[in-house]
Protein backbone atom coordinates (compact mmCIF):
# COMPACT_ATOMS: atom_id res chain seq x y z
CA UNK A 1 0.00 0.00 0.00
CA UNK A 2 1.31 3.73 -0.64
CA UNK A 3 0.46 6.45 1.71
CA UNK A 4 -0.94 9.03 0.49
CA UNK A 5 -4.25 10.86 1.60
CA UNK A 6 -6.21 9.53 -1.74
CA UNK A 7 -5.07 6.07 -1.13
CA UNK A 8 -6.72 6.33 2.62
CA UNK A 9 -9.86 8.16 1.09
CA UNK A 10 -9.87 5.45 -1.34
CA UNK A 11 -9.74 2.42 0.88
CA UNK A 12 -12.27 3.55 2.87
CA UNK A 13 -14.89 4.44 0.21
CA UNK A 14 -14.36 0.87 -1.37
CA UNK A 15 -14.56 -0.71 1.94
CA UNK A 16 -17.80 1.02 3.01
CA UNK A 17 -19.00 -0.02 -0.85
CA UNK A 18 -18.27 -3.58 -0.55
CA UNK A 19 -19.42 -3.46 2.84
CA UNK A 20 -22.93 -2.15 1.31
CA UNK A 21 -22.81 -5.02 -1.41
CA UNK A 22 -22.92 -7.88 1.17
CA UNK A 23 -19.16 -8.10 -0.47
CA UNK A 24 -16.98 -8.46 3.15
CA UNK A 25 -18.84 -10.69 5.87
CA UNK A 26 -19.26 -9.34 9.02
CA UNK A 27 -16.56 -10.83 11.65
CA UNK A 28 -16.66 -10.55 15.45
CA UNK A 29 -14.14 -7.78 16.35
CA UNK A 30 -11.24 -9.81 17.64
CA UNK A 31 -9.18 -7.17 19.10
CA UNK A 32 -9.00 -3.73 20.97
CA UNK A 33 -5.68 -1.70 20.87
CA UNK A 34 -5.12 1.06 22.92
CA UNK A 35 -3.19 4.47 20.66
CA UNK A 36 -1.48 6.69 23.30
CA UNK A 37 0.27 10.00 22.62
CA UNK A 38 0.71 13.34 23.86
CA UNK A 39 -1.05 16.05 21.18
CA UNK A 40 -4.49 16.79 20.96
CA UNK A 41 -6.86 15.51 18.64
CA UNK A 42 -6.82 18.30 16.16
CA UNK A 43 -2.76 18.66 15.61
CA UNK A 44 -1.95 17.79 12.10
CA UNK A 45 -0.01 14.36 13.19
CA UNK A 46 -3.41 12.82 14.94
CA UNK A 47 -5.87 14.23 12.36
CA UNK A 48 -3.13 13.86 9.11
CA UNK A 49 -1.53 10.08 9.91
CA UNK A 50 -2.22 8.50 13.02
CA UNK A 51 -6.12 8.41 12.69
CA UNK A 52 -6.14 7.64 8.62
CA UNK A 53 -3.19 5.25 9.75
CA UNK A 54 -5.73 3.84 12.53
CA UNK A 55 -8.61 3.66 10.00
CA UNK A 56 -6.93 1.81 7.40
CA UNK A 57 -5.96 -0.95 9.42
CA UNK A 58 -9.55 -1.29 10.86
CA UNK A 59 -11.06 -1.19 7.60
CA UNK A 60 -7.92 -3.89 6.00
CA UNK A 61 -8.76 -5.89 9.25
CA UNK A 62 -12.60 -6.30 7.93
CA UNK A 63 -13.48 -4.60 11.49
CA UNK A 64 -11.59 -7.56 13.44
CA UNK A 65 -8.89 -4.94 14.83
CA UNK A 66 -10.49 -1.64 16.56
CA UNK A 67 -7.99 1.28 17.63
CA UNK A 68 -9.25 2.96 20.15
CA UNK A 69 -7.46 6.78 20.20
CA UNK A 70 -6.18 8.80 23.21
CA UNK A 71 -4.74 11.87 22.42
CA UNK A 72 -2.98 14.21 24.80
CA UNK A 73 -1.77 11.28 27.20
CA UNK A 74 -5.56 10.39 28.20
CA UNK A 75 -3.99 7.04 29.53
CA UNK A 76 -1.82 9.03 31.84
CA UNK A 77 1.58 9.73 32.49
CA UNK A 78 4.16 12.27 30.86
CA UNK A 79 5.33 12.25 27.30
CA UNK A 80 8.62 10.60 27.98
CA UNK A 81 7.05 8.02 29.46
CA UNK A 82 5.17 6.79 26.21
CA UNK A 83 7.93 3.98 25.01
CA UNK A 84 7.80 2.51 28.45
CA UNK A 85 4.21 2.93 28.36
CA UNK A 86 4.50 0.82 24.64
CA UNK A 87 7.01 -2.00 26.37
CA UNK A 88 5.03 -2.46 29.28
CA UNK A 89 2.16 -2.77 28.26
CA UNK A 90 0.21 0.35 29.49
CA UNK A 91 -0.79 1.36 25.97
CA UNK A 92 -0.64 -1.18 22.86
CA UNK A 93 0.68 1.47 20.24
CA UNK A 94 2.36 4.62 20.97
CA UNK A 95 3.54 7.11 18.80
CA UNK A 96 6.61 9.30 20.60
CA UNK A 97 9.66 11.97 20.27
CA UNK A 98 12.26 9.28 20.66
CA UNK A 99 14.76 12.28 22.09
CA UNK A 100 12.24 11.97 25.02
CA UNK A 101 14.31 9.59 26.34
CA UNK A 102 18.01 10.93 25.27
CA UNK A 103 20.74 8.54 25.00
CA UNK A 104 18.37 5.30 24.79
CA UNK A 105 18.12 5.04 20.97
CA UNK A 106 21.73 7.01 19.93
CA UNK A 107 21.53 5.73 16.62
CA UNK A 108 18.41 7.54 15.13
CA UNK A 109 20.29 10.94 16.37
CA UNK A 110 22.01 10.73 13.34
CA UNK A 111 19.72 12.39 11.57
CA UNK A 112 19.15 14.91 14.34
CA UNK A 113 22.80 16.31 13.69
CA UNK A 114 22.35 19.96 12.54
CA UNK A 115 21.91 20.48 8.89
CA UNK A 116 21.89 16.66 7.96
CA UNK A 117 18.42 16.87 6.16
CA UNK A 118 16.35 18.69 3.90
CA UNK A 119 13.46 16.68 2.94
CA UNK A 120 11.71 14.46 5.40
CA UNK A 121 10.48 12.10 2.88
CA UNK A 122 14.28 11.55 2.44
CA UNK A 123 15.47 11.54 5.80
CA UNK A 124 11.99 9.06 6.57
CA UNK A 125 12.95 6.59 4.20
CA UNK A 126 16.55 6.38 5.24
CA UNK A 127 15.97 5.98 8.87
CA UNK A 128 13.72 3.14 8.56
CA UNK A 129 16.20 1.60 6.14
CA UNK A 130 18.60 2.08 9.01
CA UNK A 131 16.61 1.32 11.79
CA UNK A 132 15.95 -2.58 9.38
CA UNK A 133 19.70 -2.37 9.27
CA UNK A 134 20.86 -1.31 12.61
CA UNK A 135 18.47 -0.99 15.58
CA UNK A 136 15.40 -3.27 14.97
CA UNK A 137 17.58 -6.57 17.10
CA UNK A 138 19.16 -3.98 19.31
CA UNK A 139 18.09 -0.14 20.68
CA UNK A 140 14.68 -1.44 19.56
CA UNK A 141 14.71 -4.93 20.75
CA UNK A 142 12.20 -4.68 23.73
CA UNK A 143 9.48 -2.87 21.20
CA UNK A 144 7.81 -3.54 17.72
CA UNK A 145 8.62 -0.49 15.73
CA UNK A 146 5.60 0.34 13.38
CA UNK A 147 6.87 3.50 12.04
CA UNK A 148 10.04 5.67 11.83
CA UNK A 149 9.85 9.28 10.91
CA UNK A 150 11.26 13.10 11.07
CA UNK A 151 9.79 16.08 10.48
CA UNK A 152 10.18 18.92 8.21
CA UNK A 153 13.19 21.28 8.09
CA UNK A 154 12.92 22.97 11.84
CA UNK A 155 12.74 26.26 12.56
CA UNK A 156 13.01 28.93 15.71
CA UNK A 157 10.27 31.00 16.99
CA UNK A 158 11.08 33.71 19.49
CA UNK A 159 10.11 37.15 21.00
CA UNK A 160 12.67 38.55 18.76
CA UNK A 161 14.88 38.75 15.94
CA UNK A 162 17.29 35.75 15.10
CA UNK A 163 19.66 35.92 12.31
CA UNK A 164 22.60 34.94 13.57
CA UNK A 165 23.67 32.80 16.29
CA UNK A 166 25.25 35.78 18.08
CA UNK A 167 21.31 36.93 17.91
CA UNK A 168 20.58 34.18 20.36
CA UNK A 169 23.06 35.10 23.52
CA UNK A 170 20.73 34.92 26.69
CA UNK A 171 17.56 33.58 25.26
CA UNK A 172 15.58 30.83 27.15
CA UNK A 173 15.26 28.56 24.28
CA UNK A 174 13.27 25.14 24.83
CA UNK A 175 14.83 22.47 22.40
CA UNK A 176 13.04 19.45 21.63
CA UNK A 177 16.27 16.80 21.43
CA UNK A 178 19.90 16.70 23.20
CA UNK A 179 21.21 17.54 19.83
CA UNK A 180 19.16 20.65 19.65
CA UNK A 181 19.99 21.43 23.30
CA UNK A 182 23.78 21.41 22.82
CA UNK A 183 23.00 23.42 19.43
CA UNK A 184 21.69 26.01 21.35
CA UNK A 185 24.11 26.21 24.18
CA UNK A 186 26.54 27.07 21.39
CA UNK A 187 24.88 29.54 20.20
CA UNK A 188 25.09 30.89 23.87
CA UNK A 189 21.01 30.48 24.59
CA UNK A 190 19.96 28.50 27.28
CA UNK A 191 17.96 25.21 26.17
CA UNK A 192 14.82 24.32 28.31
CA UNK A 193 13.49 21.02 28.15
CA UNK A 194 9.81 20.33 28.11
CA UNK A 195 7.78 18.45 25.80
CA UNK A 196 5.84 20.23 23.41
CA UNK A 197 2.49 20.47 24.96
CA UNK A 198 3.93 22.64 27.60
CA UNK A 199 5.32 25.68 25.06
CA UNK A 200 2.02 27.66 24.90
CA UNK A 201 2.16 28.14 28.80
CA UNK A 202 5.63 28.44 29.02
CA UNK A 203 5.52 30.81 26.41
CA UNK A 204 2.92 32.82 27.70
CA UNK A 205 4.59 33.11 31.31
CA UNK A 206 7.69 33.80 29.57
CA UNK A 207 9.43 30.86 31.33
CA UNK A 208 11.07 30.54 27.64
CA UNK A 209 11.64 33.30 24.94
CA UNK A 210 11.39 30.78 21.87
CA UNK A 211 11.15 26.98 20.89
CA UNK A 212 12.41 24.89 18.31
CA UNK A 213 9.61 23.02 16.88
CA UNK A 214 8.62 22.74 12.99
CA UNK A 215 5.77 25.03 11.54
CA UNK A 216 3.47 22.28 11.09
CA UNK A 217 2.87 22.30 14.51
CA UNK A 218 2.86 25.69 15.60
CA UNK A 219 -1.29 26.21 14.72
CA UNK A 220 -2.17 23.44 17.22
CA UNK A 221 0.16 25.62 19.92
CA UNK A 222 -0.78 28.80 18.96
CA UNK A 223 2.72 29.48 18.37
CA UNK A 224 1.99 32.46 15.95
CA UNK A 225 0.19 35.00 18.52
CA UNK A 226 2.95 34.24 21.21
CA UNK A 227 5.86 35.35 19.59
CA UNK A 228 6.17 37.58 16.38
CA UNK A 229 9.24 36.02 15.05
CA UNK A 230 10.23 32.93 13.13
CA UNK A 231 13.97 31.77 11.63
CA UNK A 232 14.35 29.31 9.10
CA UNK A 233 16.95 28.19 7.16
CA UNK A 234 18.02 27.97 3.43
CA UNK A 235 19.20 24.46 1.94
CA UNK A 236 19.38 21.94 4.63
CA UNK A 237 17.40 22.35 8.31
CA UNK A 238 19.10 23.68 11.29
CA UNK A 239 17.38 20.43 13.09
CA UNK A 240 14.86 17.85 13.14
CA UNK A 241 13.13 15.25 15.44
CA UNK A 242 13.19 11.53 14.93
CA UNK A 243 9.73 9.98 15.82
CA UNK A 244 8.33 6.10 15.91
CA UNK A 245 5.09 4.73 15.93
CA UNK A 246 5.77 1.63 18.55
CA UNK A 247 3.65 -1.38 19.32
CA UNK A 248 4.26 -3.46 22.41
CA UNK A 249 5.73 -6.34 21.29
CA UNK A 250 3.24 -9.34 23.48
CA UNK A 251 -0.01 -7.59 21.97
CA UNK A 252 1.25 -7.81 18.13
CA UNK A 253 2.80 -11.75 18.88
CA UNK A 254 -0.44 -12.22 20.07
CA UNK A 255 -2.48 -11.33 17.47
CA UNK A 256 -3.42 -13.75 14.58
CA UNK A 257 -1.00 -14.25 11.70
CA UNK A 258 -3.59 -12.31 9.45
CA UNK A 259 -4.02 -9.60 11.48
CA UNK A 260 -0.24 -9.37 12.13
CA UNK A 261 -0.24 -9.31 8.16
CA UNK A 262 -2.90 -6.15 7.76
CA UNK A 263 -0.58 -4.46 10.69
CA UNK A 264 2.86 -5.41 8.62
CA UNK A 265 1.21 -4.36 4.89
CA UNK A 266 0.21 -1.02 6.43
CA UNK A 267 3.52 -0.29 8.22
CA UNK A 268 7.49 -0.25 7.36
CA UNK A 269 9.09 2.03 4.71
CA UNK A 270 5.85 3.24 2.51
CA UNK A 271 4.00 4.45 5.69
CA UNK A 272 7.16 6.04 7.34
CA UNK A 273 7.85 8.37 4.42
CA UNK A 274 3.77 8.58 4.13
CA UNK A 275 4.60 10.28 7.68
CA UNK A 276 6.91 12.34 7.00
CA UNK A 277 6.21 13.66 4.23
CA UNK A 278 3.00 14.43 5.56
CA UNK A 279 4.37 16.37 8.33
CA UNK A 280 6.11 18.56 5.87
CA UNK A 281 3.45 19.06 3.78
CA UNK A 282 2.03 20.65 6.73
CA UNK A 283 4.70 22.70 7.38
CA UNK A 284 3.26 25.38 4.60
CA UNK A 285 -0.23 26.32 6.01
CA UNK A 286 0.96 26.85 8.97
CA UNK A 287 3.65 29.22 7.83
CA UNK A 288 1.01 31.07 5.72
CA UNK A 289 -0.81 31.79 9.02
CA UNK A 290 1.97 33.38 10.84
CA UNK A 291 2.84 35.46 7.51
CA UNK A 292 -1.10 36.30 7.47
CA UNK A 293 -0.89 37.43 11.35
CA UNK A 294 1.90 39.68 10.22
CA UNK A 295 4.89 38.11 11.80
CA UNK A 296 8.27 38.39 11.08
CA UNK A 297 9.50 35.60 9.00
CA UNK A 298 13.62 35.72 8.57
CA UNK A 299 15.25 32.83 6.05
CA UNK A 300 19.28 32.41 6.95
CA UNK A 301 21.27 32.55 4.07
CA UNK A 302 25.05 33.30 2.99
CA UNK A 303 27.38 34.37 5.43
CA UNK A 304 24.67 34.08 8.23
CA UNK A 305 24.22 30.56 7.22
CA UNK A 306 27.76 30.27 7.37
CA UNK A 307 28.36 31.69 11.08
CA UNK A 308 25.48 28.39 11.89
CA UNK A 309 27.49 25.88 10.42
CA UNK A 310 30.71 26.91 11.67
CA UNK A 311 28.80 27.27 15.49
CA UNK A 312 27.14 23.43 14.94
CA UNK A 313 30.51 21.62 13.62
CA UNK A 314 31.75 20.76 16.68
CA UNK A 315 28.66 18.83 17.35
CA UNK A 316 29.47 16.47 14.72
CA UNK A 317 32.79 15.76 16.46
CA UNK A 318 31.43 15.34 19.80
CA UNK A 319 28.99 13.05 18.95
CA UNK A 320 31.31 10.74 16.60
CA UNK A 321 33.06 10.52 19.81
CA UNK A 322 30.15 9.44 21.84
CA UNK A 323 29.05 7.10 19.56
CA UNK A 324 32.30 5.47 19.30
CA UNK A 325 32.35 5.22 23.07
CA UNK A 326 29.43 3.22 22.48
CA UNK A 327 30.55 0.68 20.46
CA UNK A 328 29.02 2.16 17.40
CA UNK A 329 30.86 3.50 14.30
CA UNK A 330 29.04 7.21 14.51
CA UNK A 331 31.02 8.63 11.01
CA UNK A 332 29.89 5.38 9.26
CA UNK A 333 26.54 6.46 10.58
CA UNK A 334 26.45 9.49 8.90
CA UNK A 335 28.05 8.71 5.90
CA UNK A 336 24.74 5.98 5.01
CA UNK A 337 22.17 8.05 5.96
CA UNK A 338 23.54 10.87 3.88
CA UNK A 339 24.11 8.06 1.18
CA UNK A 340 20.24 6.84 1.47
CA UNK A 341 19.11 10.57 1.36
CA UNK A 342 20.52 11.26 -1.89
CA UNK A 343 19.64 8.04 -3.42
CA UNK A 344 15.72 8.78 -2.42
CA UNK A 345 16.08 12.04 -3.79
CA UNK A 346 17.98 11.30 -7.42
């Protein structure tokens, strides 16, 4: 199956058609799973993939599989809890930040390094290639990985001006990874953690002066009429965030092989870059509503381009050296995924 939005719209008008024609029997609903994460219900990842991802395996299943949806973490806890919530069995599917938890998965921060992407159907595609390749039997072990995604090209939103990375000295700055954290210390802000549904309070109180979050999201925050300034970035993205979709790994042994089959067919490499992709395409509505509110939209280019690079390259070496520390070959890391970009985009 492809991902696309006509392919969902599709499915489900031949579904309810056969279904009308006597054409599909009707089949006791074998199983309930639980969807868990943090946004609400109208945020363009819900309404956009999750919920058409949710439908089409309910309608694929015949009706034997229902997904039952809880948006902003109606099943409790905190955000960073949600892949423990996946491995233990709280929820049966989560979908998560995985730099929630930094330092558990290192591998998917490869594509977290600053300007490493620029299109996150690329950058999708490649880390689920990777993630087949290199985490599934190990970071991953404990938790049936559905989906592997980034966003689009990330941008900053703050109370003022940013052009340079001298522009950021002495901002409160809440970065959504520990990549984007030590980005910002270099730039001489201070990085804030908190997950994003806490940025339109912490924004409001001024607890923070900007965030680091991609555009597509910043409607569902109300990003646009808290601060009056965005910076993004020409040619590749200053960051981005690596996301899964995660299933605990009992529920889906448990299931029947054919309903393990509808779960596989609508999951893996098509739906990932279905995902991200998605995400990006969202990115430009949203961006037209903070240009429409009359904010201040500055693209980096040239030599201010140039002092970010030349701030972030150090990153790159530190983490190499982490990585190796680890066990893992970190340049050899970089070098594939930058490899499996450009082949997806040739």
């Amino acid at each position: 199956m492809i991902f696309t939005r006509k392919s969902f719209l599709g499915l489900a008008g031949a579904t309810a058609l056969a279904t009308a024609l006597g054409a599909v029997p009707a089949l006791a609903q074998d199983v309930t799973l639980r969807m868990h994460q943090f946004l609400p219900p109208q945020a363009n990842v819900p309404n956009l993939i999750l919920y058409p991802w949710a439908d089409q395996v309910e309608e694929a299943s015949g009706g034997r599989i229902k997904i039952e949806r809880y948006p902003a973490m109606q099943l409790g806890g905190k955000p960073p809890e949600l892949m423990d919530q996946a491995i233990d069995g709280v929820a049966d599917i989560v979908w998560t930040v995985v730099g929630y938890t930094p330092g558990r998965f290192p591998s998917t921060e490869v594509f977290e390094l600053p300007f490493m992407m620029s299109d996150a159907r690329a950058a999708s595609s490649a880390y689920w290639q990777m993630f087949e390749k290199h985490m599934k039997d190990t970071e991953f072990a404990d938790v049936k990985i559905l989906g592997t995604w980034v966003h689009g090209p990330g941008a900053i939103h703050a109370s003022k001006e940013v052009r340079t990375p001298a522009d950021m000295e002495g901002l409160k700055v809440r970065g959504g990874s520990r990549l984007a954290n030590e980005l910002l210390s270099k730039t001489g802000a201070t990085p804030v953690g908190m997950p994003v549904p806490a940025i339109p309070e912490a924004l409001s109180k001024g607890v923070v002066d900007g965030v680091t979050i991609p555009w597509e999201v910043t409607g569902a925050l109300k990003v646009p009429e808290l601060v009056g300034h965005h910076t993004e970035f020409e040619g590749n993205a200053l960051y981005t965030l690596t996301f899964v979709l995660a299933m605990n790994k009992d529920k889906f042994d448990s299931l029947d092989p054919e309903l393990q089959q509808v779960i596989e067919d609508n999951s893996g490499l098509e739906f990932s870059i279905f995902a991200g992709g998605t995400m990006q395409d969202a990115d430009g509505p949203s961006r037209d509503a903070a240009v429409a509110a009359g904010n201040n939209i500055v693209t980096v280019s040239g030599d201010d381009l140039e002092s970010w690079r030349t701030v972030s390259q150090p990153i790159y070496d530190e983490w190499i050296a982490e990585m190796d520390g680890k066990g893992i070959d970190g340049q050899a890391l970089i070098d594939e995924a930058r490899s499996l970009m450009d082949a997806y985009q040739q």
